[in-house]
C-alpha atoms as a PDB file:
ATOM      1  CA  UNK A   1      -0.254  16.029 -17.478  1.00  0.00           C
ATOM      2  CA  UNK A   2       2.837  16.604 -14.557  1.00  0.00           C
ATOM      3  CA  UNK A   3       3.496  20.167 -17.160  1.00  0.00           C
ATOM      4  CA  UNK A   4      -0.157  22.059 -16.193  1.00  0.00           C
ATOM      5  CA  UNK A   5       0.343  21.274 -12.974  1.00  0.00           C
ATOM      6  CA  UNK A   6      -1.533  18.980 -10.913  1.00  0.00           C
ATOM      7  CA  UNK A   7      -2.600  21.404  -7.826  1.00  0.00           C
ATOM      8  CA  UNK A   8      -1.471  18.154  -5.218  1.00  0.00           C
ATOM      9  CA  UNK A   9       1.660  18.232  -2.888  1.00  0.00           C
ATOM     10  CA  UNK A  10       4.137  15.594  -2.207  1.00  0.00           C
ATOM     11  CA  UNK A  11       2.229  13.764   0.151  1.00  0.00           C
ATOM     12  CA  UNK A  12      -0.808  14.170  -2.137  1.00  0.00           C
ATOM     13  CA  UNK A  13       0.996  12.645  -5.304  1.00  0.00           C
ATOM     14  CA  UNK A  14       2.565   9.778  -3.186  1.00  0.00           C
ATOM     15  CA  UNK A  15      -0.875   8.774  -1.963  1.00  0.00           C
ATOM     16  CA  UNK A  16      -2.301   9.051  -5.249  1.00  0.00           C
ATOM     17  CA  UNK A  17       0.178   6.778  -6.770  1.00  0.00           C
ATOM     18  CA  UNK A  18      -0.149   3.949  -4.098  1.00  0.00           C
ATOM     19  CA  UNK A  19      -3.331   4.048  -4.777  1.00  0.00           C
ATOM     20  CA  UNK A  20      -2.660   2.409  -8.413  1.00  0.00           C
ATOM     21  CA  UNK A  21      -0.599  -0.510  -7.341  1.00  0.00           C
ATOM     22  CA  UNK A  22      -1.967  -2.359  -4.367  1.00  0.00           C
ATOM     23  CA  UNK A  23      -1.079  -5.969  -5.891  1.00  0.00           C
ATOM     24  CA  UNK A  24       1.520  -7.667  -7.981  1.00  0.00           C
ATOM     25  CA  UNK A  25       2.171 -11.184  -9.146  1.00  0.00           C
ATOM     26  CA  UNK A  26       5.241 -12.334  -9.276  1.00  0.00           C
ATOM     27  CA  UNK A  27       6.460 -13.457 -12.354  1.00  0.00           C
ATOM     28  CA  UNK A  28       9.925 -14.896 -12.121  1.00  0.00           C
ATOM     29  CA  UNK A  29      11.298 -17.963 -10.298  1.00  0.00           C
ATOM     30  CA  UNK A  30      15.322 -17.778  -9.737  1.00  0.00           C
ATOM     31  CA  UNK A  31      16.895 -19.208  -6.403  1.00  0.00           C
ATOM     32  CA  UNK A  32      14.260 -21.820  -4.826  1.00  0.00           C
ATOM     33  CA  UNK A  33      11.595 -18.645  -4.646  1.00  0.00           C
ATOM     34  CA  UNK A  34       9.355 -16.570  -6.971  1.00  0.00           C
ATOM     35  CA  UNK A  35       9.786 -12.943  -7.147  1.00  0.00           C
ATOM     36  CA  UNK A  36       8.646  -9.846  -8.977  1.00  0.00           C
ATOM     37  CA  UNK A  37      11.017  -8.562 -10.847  1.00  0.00           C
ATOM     38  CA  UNK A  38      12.070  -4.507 -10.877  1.00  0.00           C
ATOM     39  CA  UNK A  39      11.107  -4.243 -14.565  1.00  0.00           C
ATOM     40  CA  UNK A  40       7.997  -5.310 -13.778  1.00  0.00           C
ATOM     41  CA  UNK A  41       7.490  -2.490 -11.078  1.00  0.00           C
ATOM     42  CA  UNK A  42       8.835   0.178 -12.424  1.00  0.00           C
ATOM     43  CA  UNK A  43       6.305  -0.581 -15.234  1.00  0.00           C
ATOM     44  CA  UNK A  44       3.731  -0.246 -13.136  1.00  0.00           C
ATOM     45  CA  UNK A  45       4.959   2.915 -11.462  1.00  0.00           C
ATOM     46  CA  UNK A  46       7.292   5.106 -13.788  1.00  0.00           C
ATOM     47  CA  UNK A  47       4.485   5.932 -16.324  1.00  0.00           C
ATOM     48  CA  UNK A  48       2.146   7.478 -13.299  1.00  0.00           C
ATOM     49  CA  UNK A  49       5.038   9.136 -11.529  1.00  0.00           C
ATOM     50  CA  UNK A  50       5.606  11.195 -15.256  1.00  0.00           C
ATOM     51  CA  UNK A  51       1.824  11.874 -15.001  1.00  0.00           C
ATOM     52  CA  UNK A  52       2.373  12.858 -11.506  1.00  0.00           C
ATOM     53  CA  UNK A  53       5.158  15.003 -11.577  1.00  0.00           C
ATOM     54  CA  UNK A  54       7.022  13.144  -9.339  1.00  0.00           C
ATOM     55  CA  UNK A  55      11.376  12.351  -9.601  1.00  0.00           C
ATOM     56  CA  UNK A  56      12.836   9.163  -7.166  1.00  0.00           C
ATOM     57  CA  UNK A  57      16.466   9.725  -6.336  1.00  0.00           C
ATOM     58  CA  UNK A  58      19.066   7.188  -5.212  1.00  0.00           C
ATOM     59  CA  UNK A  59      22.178   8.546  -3.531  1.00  0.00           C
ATOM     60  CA  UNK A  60      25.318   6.480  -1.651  1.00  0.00           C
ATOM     61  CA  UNK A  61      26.440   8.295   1.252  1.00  0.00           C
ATOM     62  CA  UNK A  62      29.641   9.086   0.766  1.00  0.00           C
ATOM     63  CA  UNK A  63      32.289   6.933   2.502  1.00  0.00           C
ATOM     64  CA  UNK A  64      29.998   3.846   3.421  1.00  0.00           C
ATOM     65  CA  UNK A  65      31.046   1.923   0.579  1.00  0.00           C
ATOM     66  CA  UNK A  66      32.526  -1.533   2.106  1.00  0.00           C
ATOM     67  CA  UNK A  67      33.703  -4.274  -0.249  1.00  0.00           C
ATOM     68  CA  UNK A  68      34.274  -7.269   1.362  1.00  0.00           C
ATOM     69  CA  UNK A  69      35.489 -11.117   0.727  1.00  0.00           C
ATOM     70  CA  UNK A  70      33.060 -13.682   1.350  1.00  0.00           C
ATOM     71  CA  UNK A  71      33.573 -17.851   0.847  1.00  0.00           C
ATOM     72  CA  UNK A  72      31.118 -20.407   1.404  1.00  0.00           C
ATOM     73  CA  UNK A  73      31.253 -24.001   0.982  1.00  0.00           C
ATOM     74  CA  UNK A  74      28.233 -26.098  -0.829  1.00  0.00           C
ATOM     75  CA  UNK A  75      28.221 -30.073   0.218  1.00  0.00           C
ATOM     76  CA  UNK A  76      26.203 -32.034  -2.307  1.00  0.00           C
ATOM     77  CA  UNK A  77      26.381 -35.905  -2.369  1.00  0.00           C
ATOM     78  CA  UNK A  78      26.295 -37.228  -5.994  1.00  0.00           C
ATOM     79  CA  UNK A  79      23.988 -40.247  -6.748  1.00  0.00           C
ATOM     80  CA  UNK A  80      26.889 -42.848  -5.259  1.00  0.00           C
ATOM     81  CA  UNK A  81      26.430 -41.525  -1.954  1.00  0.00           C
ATOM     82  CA  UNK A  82      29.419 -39.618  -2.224  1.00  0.00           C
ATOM     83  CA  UNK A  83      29.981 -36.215  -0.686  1.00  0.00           C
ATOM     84  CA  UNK A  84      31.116 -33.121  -3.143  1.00  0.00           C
ATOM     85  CA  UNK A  85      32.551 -29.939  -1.919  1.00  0.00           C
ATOM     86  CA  UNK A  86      32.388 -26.932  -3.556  1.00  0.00           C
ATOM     87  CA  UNK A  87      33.754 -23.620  -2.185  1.00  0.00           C
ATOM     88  CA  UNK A  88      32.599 -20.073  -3.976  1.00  0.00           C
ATOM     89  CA  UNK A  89      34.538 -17.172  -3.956  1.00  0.00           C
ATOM     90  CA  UNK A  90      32.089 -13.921  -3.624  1.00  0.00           C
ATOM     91  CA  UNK A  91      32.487 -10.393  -2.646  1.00  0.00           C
ATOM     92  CA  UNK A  92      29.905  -8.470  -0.452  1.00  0.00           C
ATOM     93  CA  UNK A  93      29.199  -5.074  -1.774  1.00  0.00           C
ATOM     94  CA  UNK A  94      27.014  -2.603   1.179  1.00  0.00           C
ATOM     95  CA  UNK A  95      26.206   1.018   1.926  1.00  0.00           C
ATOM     96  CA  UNK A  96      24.278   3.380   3.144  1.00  0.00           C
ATOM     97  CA  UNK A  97      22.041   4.759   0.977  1.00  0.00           C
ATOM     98  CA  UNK A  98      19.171   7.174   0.744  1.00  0.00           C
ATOM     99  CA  UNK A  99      15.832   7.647  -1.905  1.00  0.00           C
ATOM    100  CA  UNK A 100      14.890  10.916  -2.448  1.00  0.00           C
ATOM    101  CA  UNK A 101      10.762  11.669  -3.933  1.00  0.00           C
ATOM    102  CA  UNK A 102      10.685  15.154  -5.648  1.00  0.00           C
ATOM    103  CA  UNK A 103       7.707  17.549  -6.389  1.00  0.00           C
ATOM    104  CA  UNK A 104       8.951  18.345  -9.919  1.00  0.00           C
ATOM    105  CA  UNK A 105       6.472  21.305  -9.569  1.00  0.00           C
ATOM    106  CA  UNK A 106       8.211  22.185  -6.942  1.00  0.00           C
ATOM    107  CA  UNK A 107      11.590  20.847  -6.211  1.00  0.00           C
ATOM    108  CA  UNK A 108      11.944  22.226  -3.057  1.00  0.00           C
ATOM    109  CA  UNK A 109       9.485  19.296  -1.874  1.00  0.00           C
ATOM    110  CA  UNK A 110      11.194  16.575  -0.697  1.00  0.00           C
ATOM    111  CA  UNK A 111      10.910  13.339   1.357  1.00  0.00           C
ATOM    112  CA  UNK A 112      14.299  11.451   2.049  1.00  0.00           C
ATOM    113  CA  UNK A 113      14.181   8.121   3.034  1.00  0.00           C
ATOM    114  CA  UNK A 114      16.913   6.235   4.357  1.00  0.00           C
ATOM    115  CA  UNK A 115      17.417   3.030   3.181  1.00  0.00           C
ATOM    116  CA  UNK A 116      20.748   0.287   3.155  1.00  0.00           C
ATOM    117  CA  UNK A 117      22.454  -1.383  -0.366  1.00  0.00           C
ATOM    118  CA  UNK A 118      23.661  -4.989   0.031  1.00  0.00           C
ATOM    119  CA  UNK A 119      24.630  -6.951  -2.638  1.00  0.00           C
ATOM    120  CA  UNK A 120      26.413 -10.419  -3.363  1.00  0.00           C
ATOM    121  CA  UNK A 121      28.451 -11.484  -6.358  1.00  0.00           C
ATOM    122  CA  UNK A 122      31.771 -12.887  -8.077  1.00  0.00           C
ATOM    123  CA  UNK A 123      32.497  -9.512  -8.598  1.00  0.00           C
ATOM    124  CA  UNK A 124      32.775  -6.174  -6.798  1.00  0.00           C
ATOM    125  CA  UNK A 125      31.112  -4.252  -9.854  1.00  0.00           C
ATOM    126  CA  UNK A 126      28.272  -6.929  -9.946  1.00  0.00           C
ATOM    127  CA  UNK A 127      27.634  -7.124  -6.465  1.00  0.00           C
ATOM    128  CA  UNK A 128      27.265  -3.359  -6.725  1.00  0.00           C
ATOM    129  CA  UNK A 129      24.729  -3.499  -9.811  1.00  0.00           C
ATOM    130  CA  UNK A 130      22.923  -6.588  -8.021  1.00  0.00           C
ATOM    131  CA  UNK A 131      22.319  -4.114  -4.555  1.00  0.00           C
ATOM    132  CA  UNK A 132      21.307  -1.312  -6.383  1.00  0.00           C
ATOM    133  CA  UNK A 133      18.559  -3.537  -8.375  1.00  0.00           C
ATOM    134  CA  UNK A 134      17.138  -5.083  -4.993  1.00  0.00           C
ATOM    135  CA  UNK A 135      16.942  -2.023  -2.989  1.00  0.00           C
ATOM    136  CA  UNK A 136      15.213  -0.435  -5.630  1.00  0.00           C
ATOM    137  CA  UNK A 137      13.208  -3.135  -5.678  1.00  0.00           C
ATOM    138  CA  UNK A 138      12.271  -3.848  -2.159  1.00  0.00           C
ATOM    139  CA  UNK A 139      12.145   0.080  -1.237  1.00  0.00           C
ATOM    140  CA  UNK A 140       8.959   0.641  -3.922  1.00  0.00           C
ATOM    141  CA  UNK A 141       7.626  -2.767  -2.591  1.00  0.00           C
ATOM    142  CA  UNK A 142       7.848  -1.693   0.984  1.00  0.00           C
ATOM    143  CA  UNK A 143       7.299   2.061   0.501  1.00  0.00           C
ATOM    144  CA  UNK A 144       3.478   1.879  -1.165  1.00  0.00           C
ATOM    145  CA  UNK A 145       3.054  -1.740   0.976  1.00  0.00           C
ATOM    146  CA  UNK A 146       2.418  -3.277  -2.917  1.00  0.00           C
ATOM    147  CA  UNK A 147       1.683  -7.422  -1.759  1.00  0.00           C
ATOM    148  CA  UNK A 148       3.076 -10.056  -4.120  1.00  0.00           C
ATOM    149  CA  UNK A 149       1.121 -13.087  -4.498  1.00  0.00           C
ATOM    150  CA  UNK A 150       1.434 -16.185  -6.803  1.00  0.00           C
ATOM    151  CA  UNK A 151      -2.239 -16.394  -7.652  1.00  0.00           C
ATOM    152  CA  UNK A 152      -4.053 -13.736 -10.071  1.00  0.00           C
ATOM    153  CA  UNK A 153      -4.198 -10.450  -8.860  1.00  0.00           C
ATOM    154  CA  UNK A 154      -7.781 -10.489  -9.532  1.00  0.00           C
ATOM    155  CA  UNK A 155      -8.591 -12.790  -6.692  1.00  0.00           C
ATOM    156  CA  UNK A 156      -6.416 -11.115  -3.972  1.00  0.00           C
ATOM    157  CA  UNK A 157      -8.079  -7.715  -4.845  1.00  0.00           C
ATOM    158  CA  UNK A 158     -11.790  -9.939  -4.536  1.00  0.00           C
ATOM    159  CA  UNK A 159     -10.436 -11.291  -0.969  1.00  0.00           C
ATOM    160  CA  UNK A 160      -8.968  -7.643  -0.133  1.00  0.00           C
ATOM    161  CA  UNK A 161     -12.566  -6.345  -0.988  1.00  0.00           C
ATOM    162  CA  UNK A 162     -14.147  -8.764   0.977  1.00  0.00           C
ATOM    163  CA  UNK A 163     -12.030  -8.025   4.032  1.00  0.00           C
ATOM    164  CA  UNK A 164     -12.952  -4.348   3.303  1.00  0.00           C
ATOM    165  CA  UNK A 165     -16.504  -4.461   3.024  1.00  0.00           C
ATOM    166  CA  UNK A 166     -16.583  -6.790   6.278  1.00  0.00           C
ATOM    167  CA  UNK A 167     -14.941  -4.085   8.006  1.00  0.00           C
ATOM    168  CA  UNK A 168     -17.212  -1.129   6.959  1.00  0.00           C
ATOM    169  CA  UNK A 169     -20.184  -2.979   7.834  1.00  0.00           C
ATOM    170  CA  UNK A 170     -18.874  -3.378  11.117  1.00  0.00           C
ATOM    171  CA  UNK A 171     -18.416   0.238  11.560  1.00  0.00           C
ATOM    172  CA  UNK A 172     -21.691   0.671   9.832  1.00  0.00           C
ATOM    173  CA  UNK A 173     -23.329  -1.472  12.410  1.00  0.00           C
ATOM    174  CA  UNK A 174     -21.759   0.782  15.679  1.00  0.00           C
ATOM    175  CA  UNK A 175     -22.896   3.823  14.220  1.00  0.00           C
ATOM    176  CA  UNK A 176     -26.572   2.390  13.398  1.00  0.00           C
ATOM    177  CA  UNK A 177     -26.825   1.430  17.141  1.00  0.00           C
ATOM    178  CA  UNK A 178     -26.383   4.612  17.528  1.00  0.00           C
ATOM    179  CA  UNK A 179     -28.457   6.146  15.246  1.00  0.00           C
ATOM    180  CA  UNK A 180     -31.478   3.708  16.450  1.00  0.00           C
ATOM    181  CA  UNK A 181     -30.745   4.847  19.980  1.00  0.00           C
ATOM    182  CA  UNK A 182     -31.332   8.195  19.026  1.00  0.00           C
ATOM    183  CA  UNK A 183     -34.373   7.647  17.176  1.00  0.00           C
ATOM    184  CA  UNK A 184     -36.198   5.711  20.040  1.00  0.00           C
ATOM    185  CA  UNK A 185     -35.488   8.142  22.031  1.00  0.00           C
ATOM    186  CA  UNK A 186     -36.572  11.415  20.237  1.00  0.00           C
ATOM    187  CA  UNK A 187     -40.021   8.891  19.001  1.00  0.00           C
ATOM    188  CA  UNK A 188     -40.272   8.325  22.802  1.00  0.00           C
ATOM    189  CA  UNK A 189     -40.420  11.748  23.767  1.00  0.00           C
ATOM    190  CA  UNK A 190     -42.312  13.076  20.843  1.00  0.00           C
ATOM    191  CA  UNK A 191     -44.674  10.202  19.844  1.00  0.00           C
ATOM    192  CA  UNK A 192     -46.679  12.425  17.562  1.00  0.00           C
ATOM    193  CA  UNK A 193     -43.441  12.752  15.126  1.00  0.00           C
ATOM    194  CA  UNK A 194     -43.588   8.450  14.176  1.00  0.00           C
ATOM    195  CA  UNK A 195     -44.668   9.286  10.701  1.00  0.00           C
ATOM    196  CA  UNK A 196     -42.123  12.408  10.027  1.00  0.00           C
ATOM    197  CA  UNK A 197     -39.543  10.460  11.695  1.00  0.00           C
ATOM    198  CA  UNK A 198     -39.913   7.974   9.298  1.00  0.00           C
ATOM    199  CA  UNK A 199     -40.868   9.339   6.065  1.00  0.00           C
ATOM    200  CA  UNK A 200     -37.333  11.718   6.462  1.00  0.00           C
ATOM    201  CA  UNK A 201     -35.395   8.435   7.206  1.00  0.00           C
ATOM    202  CA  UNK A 202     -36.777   6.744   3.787  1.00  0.00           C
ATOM    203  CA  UNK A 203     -35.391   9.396   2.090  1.00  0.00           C
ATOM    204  CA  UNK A 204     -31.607   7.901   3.047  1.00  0.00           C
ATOM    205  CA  UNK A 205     -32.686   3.846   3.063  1.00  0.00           C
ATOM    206  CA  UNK A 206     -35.544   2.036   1.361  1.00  0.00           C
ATOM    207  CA  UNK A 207     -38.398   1.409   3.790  1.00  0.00           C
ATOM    208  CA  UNK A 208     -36.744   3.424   6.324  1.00  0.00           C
ATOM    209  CA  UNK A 209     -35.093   0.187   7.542  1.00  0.00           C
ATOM    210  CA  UNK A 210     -31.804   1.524   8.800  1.00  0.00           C
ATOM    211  CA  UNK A 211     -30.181  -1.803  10.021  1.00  0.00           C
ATOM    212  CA  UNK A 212     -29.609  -2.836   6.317  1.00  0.00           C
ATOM    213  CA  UNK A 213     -27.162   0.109   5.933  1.00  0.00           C
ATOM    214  CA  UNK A 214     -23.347  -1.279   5.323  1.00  0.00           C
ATOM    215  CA  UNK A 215     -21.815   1.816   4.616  1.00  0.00           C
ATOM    216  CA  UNK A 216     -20.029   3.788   7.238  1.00  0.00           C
ATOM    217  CA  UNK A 217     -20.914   7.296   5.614  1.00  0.00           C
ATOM    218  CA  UNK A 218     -24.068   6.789   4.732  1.00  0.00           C
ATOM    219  CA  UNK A 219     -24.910   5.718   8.364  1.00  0.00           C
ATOM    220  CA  UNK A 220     -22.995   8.671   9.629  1.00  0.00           C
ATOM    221  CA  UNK A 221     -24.624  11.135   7.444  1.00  0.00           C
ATOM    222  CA  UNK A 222     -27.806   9.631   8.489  1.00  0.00           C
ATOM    223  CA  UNK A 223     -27.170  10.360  11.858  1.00  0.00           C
ATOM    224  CA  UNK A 224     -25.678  13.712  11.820  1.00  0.00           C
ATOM    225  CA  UNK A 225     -28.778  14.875   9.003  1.00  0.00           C
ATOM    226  CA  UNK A 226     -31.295  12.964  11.854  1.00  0.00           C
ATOM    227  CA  UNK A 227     -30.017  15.237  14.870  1.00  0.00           C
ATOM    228  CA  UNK A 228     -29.566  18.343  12.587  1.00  0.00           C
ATOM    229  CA  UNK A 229     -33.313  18.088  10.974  1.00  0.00           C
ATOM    230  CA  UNK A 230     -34.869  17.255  14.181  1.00  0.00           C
ATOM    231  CA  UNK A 231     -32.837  19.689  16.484  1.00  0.00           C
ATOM    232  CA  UNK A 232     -31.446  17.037  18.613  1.00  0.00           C
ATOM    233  CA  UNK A 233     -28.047  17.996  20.757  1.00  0.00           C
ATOM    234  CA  UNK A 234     -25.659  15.242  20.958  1.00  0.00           C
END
């Protein structure tokens, strides 16, 4: 719990809660688009942010606050062919705004962020309300990168992994060219160490077959472990 104490800075916390959202589906359809909606955010973040220790704090700048008239006309044509006008009468709420993350352990840790309110409705109050719900919606979206997809979460975490694990082998692979280099090259200059050379390198990969290593820090451990044991300088 956030009241022992959690022994992580502000940076620390931050990371640690992105870490716990990565994907979320949306789960509303309003205006010709799905969305995900703040409750269902906030859900996912307010009960780690407790555990955390962490406070998020909106603030207006004072003396930004613009309230402006805005019409626009809609032009439907009704099932005769005919064309219908409609004009709406809305008001266009915006300021400057900032969000404020707090250590709670210790308060003095801060990160400001500055971000912008917009918001459109009949009324000035509304509009107001209606900002204020999507920039707190769109700043947690775009401040841990959280995707929204349509599909199950499930499979965009299984094509995220994917992507992942295609990307560590590939790393994997550069530092196993490496490593093999280095091995020919020590066998070649001490051919009467074959046998140790390989009996230490089965004790990091079955069969001492190094080229079926994926993993970027196993493969890098390998390698610094190989030059270390056998005294080789880089």
């Amino acid at each position: 719990m956030a009241d022992k104490g959690t022994g992580m800075n502000l940076y620390q916390k931050l990371a640690s809660l992105r870490k716990k959202v990565v994907v979320l589906q949306k789960n509303k359809q309003g205006y010709g688009y799905k969305y995900v909606t703040e409750d269902e955010i906030l859900s996912k973040i307010t009960g780690d942010m407790d555990k955390l220790g962490l406070s998020l704090i909106p603030n207006i700048q004072p003396g930004t606050t613009t309230v402006t008239p805005y019409s626009y006309t809609e032009t439907k044509v009704s099932a005769k062919g005919v064309p219908i006008s409609k004009t709406t009468n809305d008001v266009v709420v915006t300021a400057d705004m900032s969000w404020t993350w707090v250590n709670n352990e210790n308060p003095e840790e801060r990160i400001v962020v500055p971000w912008t309110l917009v918001g459109q409705q009949a009324e000035a109050s509304q509009a107001f309300g209606s900002g204020l719900t999507y920039s707190s919606r769109y700043f947690l979206l775009k401040y841990f990168n959280i995707a929204t997809t349509d599909e199950d979460p499930d499979n965009f975490r299984a094509k995220q992994k994917e992507v992942e694990e295609a990307e560590d082998k590939e790393v994997a692979e550069a530092i196993v060219a490496d490593l093999d280099k280095t091995v020919r090259a020590y066998i070649a200059a001490h051919s009467g160490k074959s046998a140790d050379v390989k009996k230490f390198i089965s004790g990091y990969v079955k069969g001492g077959n190094y080229f079926s290593i994926t993993k970027p820090d196993v493969a890098a451990r390998l390698l610094e472990d190989f030059r270390t044991n056998f005294d080789i300088k880089e």
